[in-house]
C-alpha atoms as a PDB file:
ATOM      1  CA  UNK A   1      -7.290   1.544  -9.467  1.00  0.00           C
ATOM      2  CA  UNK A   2      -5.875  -1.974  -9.640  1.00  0.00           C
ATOM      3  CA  UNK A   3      -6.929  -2.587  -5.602  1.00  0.00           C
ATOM      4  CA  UNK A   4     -10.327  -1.097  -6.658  1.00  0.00           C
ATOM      5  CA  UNK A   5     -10.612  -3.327  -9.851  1.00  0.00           C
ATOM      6  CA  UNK A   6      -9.618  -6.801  -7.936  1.00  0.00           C
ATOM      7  CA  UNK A   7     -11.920  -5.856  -4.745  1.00  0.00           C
ATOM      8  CA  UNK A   8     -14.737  -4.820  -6.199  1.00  0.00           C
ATOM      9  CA  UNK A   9     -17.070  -7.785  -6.300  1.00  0.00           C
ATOM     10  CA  UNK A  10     -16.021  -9.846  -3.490  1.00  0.00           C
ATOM     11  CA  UNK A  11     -18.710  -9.159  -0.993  1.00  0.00           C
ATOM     12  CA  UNK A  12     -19.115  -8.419   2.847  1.00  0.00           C
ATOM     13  CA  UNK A  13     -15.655  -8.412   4.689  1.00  0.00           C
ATOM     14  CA  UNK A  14     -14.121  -7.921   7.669  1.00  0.00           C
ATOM     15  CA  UNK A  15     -10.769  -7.507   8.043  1.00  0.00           C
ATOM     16  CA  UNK A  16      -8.615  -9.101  10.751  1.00  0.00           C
ATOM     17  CA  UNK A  17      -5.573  -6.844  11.903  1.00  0.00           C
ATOM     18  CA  UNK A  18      -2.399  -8.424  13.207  1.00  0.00           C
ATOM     19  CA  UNK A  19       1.165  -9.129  13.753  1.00  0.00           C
ATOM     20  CA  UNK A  20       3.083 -11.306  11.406  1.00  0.00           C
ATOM     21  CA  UNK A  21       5.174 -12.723  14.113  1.00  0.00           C
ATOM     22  CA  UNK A  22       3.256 -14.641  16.134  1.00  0.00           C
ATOM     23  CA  UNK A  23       3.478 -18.428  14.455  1.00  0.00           C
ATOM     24  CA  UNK A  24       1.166 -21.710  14.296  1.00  0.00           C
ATOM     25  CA  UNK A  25       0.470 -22.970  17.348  1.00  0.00           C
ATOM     26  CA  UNK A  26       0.605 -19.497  19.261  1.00  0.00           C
ATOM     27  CA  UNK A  27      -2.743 -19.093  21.364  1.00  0.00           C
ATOM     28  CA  UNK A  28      -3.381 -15.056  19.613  1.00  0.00           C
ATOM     29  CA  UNK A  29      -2.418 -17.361  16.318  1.00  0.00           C
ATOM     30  CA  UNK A  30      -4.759 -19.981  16.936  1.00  0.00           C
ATOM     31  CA  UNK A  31      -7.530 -17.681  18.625  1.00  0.00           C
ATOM     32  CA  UNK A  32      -7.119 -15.526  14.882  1.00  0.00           C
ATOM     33  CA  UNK A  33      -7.684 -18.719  13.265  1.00  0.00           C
ATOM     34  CA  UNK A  34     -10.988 -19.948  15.036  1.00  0.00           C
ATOM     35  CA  UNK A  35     -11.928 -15.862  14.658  1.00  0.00           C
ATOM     36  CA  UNK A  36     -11.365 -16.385  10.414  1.00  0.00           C
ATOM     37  CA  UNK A  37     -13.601 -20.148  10.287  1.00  0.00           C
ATOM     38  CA  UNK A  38     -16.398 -18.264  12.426  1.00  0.00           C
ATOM     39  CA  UNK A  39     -16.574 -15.258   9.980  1.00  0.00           C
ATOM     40  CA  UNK A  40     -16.550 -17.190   6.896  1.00  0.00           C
ATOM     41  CA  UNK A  41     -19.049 -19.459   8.021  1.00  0.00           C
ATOM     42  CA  UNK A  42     -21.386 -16.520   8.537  1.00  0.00           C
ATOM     43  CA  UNK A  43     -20.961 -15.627   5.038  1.00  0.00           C
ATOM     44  CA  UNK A  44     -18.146 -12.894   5.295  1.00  0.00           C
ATOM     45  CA  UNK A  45     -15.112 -12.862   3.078  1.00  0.00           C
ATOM     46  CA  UNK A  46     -12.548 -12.421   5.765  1.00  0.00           C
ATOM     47  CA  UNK A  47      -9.824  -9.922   4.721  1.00  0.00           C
ATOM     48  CA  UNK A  48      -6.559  -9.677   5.875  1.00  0.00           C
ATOM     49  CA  UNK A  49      -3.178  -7.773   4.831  1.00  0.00           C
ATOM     50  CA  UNK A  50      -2.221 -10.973   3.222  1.00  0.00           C
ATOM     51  CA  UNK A  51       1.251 -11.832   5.617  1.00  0.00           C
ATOM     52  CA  UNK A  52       1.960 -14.555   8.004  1.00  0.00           C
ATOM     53  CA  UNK A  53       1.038 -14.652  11.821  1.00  0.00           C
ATOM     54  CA  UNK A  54      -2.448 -13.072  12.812  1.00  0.00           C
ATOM     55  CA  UNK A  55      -2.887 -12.225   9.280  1.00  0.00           C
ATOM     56  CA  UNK A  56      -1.923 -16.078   7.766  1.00  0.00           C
ATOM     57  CA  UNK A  57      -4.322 -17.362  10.669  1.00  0.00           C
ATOM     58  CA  UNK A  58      -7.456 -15.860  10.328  1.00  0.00           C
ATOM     59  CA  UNK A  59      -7.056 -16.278   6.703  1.00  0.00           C
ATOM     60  CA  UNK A  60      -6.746 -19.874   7.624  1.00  0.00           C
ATOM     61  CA  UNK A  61      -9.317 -20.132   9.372  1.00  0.00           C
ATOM     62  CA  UNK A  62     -11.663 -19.115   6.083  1.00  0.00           C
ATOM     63  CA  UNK A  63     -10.321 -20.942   4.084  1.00  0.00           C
ATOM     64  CA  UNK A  64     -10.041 -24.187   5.773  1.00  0.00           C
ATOM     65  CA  UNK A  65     -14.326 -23.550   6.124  1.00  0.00           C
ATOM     66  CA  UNK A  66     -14.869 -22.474   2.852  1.00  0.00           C
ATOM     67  CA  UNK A  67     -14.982 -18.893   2.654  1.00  0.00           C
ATOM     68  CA  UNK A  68     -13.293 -16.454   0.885  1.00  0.00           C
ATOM     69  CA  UNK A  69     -10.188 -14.956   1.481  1.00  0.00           C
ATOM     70  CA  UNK A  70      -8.368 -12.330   0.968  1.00  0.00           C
ATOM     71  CA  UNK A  71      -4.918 -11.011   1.431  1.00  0.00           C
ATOM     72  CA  UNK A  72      -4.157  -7.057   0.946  1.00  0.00           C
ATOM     73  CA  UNK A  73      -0.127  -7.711   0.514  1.00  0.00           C
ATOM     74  CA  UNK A  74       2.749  -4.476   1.410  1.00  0.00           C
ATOM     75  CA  UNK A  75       5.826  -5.173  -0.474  1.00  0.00           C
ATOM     76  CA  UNK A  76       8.518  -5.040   2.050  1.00  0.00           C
ATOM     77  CA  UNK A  77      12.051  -6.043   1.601  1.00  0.00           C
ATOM     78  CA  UNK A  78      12.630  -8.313   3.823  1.00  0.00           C
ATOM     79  CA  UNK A  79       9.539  -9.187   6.163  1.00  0.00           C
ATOM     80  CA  UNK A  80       6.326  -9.871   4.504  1.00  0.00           C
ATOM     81  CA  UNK A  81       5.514 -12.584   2.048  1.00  0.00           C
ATOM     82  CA  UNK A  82       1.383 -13.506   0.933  1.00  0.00           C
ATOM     83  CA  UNK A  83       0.576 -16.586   3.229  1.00  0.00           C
ATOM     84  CA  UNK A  84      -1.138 -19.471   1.513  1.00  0.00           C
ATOM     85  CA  UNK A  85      -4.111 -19.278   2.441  1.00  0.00           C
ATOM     86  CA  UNK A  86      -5.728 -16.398   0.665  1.00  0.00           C
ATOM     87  CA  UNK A  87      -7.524 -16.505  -2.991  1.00  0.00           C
ATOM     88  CA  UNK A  88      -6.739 -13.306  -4.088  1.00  0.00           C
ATOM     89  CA  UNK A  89      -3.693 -11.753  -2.959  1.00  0.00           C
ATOM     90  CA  UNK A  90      -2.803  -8.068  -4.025  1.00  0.00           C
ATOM     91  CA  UNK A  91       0.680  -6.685  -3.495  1.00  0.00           C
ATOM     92  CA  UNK A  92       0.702  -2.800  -2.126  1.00  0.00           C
ATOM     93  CA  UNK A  93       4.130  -0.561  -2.250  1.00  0.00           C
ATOM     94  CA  UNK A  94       2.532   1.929  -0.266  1.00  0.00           C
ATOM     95  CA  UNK A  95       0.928   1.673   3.168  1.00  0.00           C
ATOM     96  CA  UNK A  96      -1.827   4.024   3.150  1.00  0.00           C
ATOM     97  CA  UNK A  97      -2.771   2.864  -0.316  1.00  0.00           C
ATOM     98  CA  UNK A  98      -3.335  -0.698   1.541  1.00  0.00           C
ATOM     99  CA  UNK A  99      -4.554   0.970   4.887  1.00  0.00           C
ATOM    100  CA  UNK A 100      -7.958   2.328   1.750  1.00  0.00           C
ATOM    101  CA  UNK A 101      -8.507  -1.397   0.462  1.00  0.00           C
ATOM    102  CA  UNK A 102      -8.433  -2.928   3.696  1.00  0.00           C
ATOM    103  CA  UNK A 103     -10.940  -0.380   5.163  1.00  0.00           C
ATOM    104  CA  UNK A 104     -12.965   0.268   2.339  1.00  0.00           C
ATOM    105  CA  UNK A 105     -14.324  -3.001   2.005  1.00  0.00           C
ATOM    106  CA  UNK A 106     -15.231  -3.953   5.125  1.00  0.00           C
ATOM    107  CA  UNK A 107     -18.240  -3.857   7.703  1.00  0.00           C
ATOM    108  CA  UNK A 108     -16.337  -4.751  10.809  1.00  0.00           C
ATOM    109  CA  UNK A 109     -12.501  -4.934  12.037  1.00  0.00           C
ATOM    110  CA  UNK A 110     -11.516  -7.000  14.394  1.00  0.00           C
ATOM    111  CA  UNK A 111      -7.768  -6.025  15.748  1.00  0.00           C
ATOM    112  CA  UNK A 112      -5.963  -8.824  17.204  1.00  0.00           C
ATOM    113  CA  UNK A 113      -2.418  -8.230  19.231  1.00  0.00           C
ATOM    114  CA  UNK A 114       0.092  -6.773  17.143  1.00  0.00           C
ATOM    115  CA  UNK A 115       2.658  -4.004  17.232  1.00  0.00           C
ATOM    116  CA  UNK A 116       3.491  -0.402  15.153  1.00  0.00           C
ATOM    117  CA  UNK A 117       1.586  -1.371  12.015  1.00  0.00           C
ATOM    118  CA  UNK A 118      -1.669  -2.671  14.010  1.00  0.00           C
ATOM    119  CA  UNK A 119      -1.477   0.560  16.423  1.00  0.00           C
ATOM    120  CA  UNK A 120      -1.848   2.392  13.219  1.00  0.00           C
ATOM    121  CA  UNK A 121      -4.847   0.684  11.783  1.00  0.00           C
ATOM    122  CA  UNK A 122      -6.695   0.485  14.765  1.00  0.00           C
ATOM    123  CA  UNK A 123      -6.336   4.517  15.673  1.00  0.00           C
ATOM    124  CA  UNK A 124      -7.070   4.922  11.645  1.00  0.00           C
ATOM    125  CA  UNK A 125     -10.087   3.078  12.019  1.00  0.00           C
ATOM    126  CA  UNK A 126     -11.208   4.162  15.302  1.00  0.00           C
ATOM    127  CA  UNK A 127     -10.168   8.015  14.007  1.00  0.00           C
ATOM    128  CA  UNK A 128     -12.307   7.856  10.879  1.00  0.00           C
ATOM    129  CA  UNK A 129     -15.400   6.699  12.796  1.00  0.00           C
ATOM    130  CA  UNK A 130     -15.059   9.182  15.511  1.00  0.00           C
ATOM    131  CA  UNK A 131     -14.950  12.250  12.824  1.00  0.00           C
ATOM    132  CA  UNK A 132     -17.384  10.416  10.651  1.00  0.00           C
ATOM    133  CA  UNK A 133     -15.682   9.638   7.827  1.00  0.00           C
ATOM    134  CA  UNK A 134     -16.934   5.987   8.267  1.00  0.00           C
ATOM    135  CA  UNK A 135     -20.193   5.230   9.398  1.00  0.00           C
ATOM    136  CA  UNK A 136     -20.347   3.462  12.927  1.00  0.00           C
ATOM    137  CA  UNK A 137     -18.785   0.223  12.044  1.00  0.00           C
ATOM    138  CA  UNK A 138     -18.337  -2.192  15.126  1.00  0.00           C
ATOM    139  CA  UNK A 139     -14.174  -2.672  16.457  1.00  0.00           C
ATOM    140  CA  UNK A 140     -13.435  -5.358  17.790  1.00  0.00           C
ATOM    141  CA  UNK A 141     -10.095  -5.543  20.363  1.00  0.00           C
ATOM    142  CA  UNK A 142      -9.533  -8.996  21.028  1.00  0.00           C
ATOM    143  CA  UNK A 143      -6.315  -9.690  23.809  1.00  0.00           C
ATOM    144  CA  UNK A 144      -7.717  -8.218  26.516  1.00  0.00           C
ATOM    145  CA  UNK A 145      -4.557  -9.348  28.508  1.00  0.00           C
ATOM    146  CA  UNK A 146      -2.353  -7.508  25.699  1.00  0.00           C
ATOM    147  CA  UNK A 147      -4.368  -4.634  25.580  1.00  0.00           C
ATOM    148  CA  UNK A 148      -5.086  -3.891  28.981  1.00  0.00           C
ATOM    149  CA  UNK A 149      -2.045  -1.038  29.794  1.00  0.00           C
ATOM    150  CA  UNK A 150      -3.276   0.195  25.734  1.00  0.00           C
ATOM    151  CA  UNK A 151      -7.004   0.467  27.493  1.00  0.00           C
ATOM    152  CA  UNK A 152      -6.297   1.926  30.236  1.00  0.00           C
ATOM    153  CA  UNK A 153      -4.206   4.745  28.657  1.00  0.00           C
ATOM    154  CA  UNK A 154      -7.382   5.329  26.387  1.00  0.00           C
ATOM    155  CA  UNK A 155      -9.637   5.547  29.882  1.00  0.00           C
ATOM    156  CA  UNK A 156      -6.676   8.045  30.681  1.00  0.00           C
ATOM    157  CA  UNK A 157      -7.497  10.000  27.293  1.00  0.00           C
ATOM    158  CA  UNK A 158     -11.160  10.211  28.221  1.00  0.00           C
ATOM    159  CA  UNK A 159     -10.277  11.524  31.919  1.00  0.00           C
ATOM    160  CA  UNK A 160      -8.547  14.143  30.051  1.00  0.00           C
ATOM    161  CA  UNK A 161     -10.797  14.787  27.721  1.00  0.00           C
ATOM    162  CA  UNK A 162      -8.752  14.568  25.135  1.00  0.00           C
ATOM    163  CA  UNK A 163     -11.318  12.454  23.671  1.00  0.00           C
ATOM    164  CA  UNK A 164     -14.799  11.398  24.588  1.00  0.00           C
ATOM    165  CA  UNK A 165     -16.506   8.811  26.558  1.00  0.00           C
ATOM    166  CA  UNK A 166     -18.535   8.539  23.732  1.00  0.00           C
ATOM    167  CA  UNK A 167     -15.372   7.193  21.645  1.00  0.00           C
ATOM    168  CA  UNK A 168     -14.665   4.165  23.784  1.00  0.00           C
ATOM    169  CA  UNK A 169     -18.325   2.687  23.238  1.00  0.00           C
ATOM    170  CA  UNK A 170     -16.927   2.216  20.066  1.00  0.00           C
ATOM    171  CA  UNK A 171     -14.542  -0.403  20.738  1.00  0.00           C
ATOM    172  CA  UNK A 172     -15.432  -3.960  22.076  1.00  0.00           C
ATOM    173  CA  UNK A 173     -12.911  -5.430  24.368  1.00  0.00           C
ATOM    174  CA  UNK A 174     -13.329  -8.937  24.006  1.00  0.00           C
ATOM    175  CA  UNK A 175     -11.824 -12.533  24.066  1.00  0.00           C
ATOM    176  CA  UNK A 176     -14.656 -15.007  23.189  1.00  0.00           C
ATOM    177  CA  UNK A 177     -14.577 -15.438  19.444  1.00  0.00           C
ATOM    178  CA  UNK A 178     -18.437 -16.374  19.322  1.00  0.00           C
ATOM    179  CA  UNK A 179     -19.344 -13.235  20.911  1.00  0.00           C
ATOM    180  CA  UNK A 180     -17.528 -11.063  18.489  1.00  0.00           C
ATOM    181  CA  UNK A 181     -18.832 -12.654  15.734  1.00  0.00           C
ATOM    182  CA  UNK A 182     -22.076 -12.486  16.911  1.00  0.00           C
ATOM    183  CA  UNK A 183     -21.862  -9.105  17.554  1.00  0.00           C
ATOM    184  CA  UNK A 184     -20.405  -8.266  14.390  1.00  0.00           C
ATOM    185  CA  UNK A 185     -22.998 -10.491  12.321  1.00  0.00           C
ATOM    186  CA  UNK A 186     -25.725  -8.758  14.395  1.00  0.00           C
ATOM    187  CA  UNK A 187     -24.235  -5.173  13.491  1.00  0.00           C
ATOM    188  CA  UNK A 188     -24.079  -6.039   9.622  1.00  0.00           C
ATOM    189  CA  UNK A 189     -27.718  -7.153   9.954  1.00  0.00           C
ATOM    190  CA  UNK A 190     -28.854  -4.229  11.346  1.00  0.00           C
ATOM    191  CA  UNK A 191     -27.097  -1.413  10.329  1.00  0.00           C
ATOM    192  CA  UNK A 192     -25.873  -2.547   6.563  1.00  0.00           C
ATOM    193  CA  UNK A 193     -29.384  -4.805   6.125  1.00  0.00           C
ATOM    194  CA  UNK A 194     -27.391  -7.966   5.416  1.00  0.00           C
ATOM    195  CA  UNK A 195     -28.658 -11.227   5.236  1.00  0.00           C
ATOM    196  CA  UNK A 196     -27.332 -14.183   6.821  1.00  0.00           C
ATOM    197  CA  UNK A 197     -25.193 -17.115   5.606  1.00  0.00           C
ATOM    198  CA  UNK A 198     -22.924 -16.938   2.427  1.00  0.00           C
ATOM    199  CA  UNK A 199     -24.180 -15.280  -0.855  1.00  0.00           C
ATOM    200  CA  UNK A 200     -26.218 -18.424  -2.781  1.00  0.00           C
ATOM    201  CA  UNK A 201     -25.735 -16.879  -6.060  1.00  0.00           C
ATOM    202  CA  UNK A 202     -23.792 -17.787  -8.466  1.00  0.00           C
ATOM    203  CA  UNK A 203     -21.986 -14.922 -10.154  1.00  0.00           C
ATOM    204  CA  UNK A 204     -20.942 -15.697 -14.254  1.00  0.00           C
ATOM    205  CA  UNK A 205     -18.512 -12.621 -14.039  1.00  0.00           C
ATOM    206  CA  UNK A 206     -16.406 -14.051 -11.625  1.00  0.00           C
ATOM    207  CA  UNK A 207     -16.376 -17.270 -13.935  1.00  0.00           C
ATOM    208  CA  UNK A 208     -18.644 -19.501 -11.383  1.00  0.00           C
ATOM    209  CA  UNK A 209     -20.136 -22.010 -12.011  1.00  0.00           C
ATOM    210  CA  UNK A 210     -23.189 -23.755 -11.102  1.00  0.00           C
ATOM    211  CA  UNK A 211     -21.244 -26.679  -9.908  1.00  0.00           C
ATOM    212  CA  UNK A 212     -18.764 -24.832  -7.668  1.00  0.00           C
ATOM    213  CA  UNK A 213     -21.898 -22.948  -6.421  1.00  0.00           C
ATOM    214  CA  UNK A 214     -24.251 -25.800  -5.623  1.00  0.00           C
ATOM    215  CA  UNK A 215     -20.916 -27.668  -3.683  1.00  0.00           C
ATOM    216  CA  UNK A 216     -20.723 -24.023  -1.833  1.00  0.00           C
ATOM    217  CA  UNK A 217     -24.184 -23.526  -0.958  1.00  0.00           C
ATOM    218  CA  UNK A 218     -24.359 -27.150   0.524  1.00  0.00           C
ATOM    219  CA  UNK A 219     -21.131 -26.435   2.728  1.00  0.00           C
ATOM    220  CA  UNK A 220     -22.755 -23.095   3.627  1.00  0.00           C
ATOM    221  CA  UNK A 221     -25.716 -24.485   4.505  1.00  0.00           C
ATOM    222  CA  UNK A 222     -24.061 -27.039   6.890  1.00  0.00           C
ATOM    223  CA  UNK A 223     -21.717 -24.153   8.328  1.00  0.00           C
ATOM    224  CA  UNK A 224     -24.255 -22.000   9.440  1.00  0.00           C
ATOM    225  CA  UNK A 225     -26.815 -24.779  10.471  1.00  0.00           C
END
């Protein structure tokens, strides 16, 4: 109830999945970073699970163009600290409490290289749009390098019809930032009836102001010219 309190009014996400171990200056880190200042200038809030690495970068990358961000925190005892570069940050003890906020939010997920905990989200993600528990929200697998031996076992899967060809269409295999975006932008549009650009509208129960929201808008504006 707390996750659902915090989350509830901070518009279209997507959330960027991750490791936590790759640091600054790592090409997946800067690649996550360039993924979060594309997002946010298209008027997402770009949401993360709030550690370092992937996560710390693409929430970087909002931040650092003016969007929102937004870290969804697990409590570990001795990995995962909130990075600073998220506005809200909300600390989890359980995983699949975490795994809800981070997919209930959002209109797109874009997984990034990453190990265990990123294998789970994606195959949640991918498993609750197959079965229909989500409607057909776009996936995006960026690393194509990382992922190929990962891609090619889920070509296997479909050979063995363990699971359909249908189920792959699903998943975007991609490496050029802009196009993901796009593609994810153009999804939102058309499936969810978004507009485009940031939300211009100042909301008084978040405790904005019309200053903070003109000095937004303009930014906004120049982002997404």
């Amino acid at each position: 109830m707390y996750g659902f309190r915090k989350l509830h009014f901070i518009g279209p996400c997507v959330t960027v999945f991750g490791s936590a171990r790759f640091p600054e200056g790592h090409p997946y880190y800067e690649l996550a970073r360039a993924v979060g200042r594309l997002l946010a200038n298209r008027g997402f809030t770009v949401m993360t699970g709030g550690g370092p690495g992937i996560m710390e970068a693409a929430n970087r990358g909002a931040k650092e163009a003016g969007g929102r961000s937004i870290g969804c925190n697990i409590v570990l005892p001795h990995e995962q600290k909130p990075n600073p570069y998220v506005d809200c940050s909300i600390d989890f003890e359980y995983f699949f409490v975490r795994k809800l906020m981070l997919t209930k939010y959002s209109y797109a997920f874009i997984v990034m290289p990453g190990g265990f905990g990123t294998m789970d989200e994606l195959f949640e993600v991918l498993t609750l749009i197959q079965t229909g528990k989500l409607a057909d929200f776009p996936v995006a697998l960026m690393g194509t390098e990382y992922y190929k031996a990962g891609v090619d076992m889920l070509r296997h899967m479909v050979e063995e019809r363990t699971i359909d060809a249908l189920d792959l269409t699903k998943l975007d295999v991609n490496d050029d930032p802009v196009q993901v975006v796009n593609g994810v932008t153009a999804a939102a549009m058309k499936r969810f009836g978004l507009t485009y650009g940031p939300d211009v509208t100042p909301r008084w129960w978040l405790g904005e102001t019309f200053g903070k929201w003109w000095q937004g808008l303009k930014g906004g504006s120049a982002a997404g010219s």
